[in-house]
Each structure stands twice: as structure tokens, then as C-alpha cells.
C-alpha atoms as a PDB file:
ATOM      1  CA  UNK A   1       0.000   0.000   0.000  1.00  0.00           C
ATOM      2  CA  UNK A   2       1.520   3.300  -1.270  1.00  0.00           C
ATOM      3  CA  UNK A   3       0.817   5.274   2.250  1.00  0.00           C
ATOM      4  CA  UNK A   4       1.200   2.407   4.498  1.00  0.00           C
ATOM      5  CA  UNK A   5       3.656  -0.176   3.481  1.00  0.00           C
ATOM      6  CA  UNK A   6       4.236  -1.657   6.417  1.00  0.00           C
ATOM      7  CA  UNK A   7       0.319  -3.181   5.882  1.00  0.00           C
ATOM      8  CA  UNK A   8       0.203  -6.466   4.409  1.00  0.00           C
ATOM      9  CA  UNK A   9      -3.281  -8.199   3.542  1.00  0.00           C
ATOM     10  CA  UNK A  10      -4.110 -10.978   1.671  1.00  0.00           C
ATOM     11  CA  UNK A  11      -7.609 -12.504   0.883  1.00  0.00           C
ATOM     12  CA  UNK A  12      -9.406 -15.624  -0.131  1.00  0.00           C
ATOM     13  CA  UNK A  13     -12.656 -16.874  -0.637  1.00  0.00           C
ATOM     14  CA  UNK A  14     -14.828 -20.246  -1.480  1.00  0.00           C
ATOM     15  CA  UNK A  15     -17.997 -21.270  -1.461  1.00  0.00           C
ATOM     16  CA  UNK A  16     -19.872 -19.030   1.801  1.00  0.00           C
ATOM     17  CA  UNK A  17     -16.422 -18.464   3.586  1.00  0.00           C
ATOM     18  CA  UNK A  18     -14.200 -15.072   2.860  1.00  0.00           C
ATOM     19  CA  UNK A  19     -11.134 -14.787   4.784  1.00  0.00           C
ATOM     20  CA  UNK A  20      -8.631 -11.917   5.154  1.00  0.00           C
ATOM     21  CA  UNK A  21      -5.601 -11.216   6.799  1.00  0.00           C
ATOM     22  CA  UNK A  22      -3.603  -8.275   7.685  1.00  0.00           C
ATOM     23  CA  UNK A  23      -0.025  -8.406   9.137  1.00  0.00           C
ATOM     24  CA  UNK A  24       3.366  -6.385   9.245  1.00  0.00           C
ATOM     25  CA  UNK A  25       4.652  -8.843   6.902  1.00  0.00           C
ATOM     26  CA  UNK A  26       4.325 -10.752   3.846  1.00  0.00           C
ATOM     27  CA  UNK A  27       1.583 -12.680   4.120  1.00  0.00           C
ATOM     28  CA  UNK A  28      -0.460 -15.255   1.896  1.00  0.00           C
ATOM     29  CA  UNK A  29      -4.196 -17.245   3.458  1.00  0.00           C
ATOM     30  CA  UNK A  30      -6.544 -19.411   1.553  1.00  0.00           C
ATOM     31  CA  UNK A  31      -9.610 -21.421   1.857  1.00  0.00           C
ATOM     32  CA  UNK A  32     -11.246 -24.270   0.025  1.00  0.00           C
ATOM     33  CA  UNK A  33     -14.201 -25.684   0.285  1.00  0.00           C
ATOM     34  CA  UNK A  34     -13.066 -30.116   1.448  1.00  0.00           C
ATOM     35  CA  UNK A  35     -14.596 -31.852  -1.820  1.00  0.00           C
ATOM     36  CA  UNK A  36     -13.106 -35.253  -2.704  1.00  0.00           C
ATOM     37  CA  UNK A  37      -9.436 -35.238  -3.330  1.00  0.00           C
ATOM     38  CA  UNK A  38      -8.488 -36.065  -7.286  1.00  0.00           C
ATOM     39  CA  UNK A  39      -5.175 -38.280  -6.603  1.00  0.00           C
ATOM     40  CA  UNK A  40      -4.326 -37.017 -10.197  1.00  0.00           C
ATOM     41  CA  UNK A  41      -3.845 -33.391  -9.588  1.00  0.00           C
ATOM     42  CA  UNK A  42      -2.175 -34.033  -6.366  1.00  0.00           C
ATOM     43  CA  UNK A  43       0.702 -36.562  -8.761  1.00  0.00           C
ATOM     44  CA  UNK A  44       0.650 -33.889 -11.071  1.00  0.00           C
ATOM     45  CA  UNK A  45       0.864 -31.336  -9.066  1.00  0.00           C
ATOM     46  CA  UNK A  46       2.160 -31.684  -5.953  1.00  0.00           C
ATOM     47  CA  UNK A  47       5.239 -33.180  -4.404  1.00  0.00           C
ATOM     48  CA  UNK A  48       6.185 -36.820  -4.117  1.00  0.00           C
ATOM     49  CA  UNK A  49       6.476 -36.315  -0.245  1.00  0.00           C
ATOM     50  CA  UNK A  50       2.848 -34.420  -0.100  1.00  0.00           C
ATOM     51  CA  UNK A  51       1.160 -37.013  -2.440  1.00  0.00           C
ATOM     52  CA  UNK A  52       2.419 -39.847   0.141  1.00  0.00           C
ATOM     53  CA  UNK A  53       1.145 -37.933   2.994  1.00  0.00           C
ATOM     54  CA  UNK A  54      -2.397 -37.574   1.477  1.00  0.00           C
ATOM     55  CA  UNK A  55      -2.339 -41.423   0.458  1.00  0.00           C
ATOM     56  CA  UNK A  56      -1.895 -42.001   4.459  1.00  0.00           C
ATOM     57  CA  UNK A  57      -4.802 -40.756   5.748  1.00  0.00           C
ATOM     58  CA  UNK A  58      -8.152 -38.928   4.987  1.00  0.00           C
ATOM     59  CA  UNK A  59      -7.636 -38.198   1.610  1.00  0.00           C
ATOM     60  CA  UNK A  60     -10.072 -35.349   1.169  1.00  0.00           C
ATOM     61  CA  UNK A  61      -8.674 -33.340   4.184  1.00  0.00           C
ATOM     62  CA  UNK A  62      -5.275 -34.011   3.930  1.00  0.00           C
ATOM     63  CA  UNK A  63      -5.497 -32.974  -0.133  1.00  0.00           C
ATOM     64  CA  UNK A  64      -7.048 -29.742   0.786  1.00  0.00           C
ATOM     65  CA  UNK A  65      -4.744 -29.248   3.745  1.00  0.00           C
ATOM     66  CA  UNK A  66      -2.344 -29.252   1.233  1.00  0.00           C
ATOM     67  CA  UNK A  67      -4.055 -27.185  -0.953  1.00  0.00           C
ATOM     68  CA  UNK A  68      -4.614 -24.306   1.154  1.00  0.00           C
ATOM     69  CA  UNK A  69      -0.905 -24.442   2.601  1.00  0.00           C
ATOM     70  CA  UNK A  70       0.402 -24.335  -0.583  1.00  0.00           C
ATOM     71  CA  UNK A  71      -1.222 -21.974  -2.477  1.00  0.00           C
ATOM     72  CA  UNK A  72      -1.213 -19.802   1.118  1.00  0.00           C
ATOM     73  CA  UNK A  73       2.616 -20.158   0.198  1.00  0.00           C
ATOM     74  CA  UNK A  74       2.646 -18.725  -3.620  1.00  0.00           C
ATOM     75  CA  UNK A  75      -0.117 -15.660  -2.588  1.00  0.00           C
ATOM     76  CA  UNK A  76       2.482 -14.704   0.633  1.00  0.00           C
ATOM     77  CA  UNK A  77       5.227 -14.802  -2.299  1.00  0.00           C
ATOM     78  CA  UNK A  78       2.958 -12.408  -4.824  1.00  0.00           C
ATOM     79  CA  UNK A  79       3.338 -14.942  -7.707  1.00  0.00           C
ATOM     80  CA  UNK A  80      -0.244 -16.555  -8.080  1.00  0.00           C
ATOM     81  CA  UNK A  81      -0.054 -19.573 -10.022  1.00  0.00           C
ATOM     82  CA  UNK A  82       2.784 -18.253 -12.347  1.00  0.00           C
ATOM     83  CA  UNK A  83       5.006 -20.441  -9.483  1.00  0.00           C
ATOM     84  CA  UNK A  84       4.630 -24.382 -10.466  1.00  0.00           C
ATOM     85  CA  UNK A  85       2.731 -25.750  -6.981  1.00  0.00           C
ATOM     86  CA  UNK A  86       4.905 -29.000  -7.424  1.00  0.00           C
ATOM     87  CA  UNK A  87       8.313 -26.661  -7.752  1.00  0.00           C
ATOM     88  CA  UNK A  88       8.048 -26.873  -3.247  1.00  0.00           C
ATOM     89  CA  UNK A  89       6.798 -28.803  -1.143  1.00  0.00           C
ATOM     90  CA  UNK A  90       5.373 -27.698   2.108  1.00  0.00           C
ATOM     91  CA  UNK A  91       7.087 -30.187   4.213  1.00  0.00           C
ATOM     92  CA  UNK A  92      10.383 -28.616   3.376  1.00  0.00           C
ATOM     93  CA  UNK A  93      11.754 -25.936   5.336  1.00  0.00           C
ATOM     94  CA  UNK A  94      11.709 -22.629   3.062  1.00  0.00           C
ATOM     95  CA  UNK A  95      16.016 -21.600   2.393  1.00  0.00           C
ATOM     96  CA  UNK A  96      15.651 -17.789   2.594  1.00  0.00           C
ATOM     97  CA  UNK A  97      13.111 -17.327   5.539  1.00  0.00           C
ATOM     98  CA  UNK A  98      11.672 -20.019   7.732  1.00  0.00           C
ATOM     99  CA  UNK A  99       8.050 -20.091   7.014  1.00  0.00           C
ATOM    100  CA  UNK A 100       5.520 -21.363   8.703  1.00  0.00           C
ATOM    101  CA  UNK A 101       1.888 -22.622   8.041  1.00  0.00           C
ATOM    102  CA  UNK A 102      -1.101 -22.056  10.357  1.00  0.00           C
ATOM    103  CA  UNK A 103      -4.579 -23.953  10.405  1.00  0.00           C
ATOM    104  CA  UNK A 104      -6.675 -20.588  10.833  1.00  0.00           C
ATOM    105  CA  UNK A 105     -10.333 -22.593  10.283  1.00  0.00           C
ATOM    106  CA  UNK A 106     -11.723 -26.267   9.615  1.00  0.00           C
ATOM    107  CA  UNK A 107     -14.842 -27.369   9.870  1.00  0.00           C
ATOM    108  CA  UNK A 108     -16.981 -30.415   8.192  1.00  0.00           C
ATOM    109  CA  UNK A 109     -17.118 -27.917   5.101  1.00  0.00           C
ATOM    110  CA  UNK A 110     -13.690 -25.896   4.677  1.00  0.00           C
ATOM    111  CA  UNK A 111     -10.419 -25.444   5.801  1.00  0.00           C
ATOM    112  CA  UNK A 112      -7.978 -22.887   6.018  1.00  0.00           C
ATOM    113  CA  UNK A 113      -4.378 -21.664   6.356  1.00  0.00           C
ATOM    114  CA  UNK A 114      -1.605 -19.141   6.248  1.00  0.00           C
ATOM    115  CA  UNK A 115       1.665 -18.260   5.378  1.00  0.00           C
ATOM    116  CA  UNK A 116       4.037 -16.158   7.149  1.00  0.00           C
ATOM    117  CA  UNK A 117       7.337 -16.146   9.131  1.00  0.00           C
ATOM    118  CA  UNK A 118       5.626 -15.636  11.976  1.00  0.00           C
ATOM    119  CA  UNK A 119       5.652 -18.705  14.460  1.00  0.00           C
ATOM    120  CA  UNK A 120       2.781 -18.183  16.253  1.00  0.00           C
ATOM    121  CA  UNK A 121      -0.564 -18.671  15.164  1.00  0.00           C
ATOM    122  CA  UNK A 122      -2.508 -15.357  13.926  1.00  0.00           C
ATOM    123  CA  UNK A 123      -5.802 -14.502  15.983  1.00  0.00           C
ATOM    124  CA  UNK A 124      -8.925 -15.337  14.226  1.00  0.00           C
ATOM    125  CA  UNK A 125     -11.917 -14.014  14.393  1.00  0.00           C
ATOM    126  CA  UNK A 126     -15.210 -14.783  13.225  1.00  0.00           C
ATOM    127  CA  UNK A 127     -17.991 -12.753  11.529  1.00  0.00           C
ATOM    128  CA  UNK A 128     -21.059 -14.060  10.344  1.00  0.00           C
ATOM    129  CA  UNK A 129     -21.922 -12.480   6.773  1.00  0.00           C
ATOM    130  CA  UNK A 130     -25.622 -10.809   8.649  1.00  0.00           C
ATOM    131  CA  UNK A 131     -23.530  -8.985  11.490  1.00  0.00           C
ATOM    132  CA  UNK A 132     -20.615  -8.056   8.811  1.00  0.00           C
ATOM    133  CA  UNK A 133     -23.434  -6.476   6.002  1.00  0.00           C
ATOM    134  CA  UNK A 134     -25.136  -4.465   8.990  1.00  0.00           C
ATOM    135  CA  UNK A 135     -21.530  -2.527  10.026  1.00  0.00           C
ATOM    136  CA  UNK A 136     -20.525  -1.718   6.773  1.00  0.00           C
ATOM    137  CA  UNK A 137     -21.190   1.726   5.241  1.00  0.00           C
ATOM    138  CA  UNK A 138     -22.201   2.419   1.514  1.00  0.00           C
END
């Protein structure tokens, strides 16, 4: 942001849920609706070491755990999808800057995470979309 730089946000969306974040830092979040994993996207696209961890467990969570970590990962960086998903995996420790990936929301329907160098978890807080329509000003 030209008159505060030192303001990072980053913003996501699927299906009813919108998350946003806003740190000090570079920063990246996502969420994705948990629909059933496609075990072809993951070998095309993801690691050998995260395509073995989805194959151990609940596929559908662990797929979209993934997911959201990753592409958390590429928005913190600023390079969308022009950065190949399977070119890191997010097991690895990052070389310049340790990064770290929080679970910010899961339910039976979604999950979500960040990106950051911050170890700790962010604070979350949620806003149902009838309380968040009535405070906002047109």
C-alpha cells in the first residue's frame, strides 16, 4: 500500500467463507471448500512427499490441507499460479526465511491456512456475513 507499506493483507474466498488477513509482513491465506481429493492433480501437481502424505490418511482433508498451505505459500510470495505448486513442497523448510503454516479454520465444510514467518498462530476471528453487512457503510 503506497501510504502504508508496512500493511500487508491478503484474501481468499470459497464457497460461503471469505477470509482476510492483515499483518506487518508478507503474508499469503486461503480457503477451500473439502470436496473429494483427485489423486491425479495431487501426482501432477504436488510433491512426491505431499502425495504420500495424502495417500496415508483422509484423503479429502489431507489434499485440501495441502491445498490451502500451498497456495497460502505462492499468494504470501505475490506470484499466483505463475510459481509451479509441485516446484516446493510444504514439508520442506523454506532456504531464505523459515516459514511457517497455520490452520486458521476447519470445519466439516472448509479449511484454512496461512503463510508467514511468523511462528505463532494469527488470531482469528469470526464474523457471520448478517452482522458483517449491517456494520458496513455504503
Amino acid at each position: 500500500m503506497v501510504n502504508a507499506p508496512h500493511v500487508h493483507f491478503n484474501i481468499s474466498h470459497a464457497g460461503k467463507y471469505i477470509v482476510c488477513i492483515v499483518s506487518d509482513e508478507p503474508v499469503g491465506i486461503d480457503i477451500e471448500l473439502l470436496k473429494s481429493a483427485d489423486l491425479k492433480i495431487a501426482e501432477r501437481f504436488f510433491t512426491s512427499d505431499e502425495t504420500e502424505y495424502i495417500m496415508l490418511g483422509e484423503q479429502t482433508l489431507r489434499f485440501c490441507e495441502v491445498w490451502t498451505m500451498k497456495e497460502s505459500r505462492i499468494k504470501r510470495e505475490g506470484l499466483g499460479l505463475h510459481k509451479p505448486l509441485n516446484s516446493f513442497s510444504v514439508f520442506e523448510p523454506y532456504a531464505q526465511e523459515r516459514l511457517a503454516y497455520h490452520k486458521i479454520f476447519q470445519n466439516n465444510e472448509a479449511i484454512g491456512h496461512v503463510c508467514s514467518t511468523k511462528q505463532s498462530a494469527p488470531s482469528v476471528r469470526l464474523i457471520d456475513i448478517g452482522t458483517f453487512m449491517k456494520n458496513i457503510q455504503f
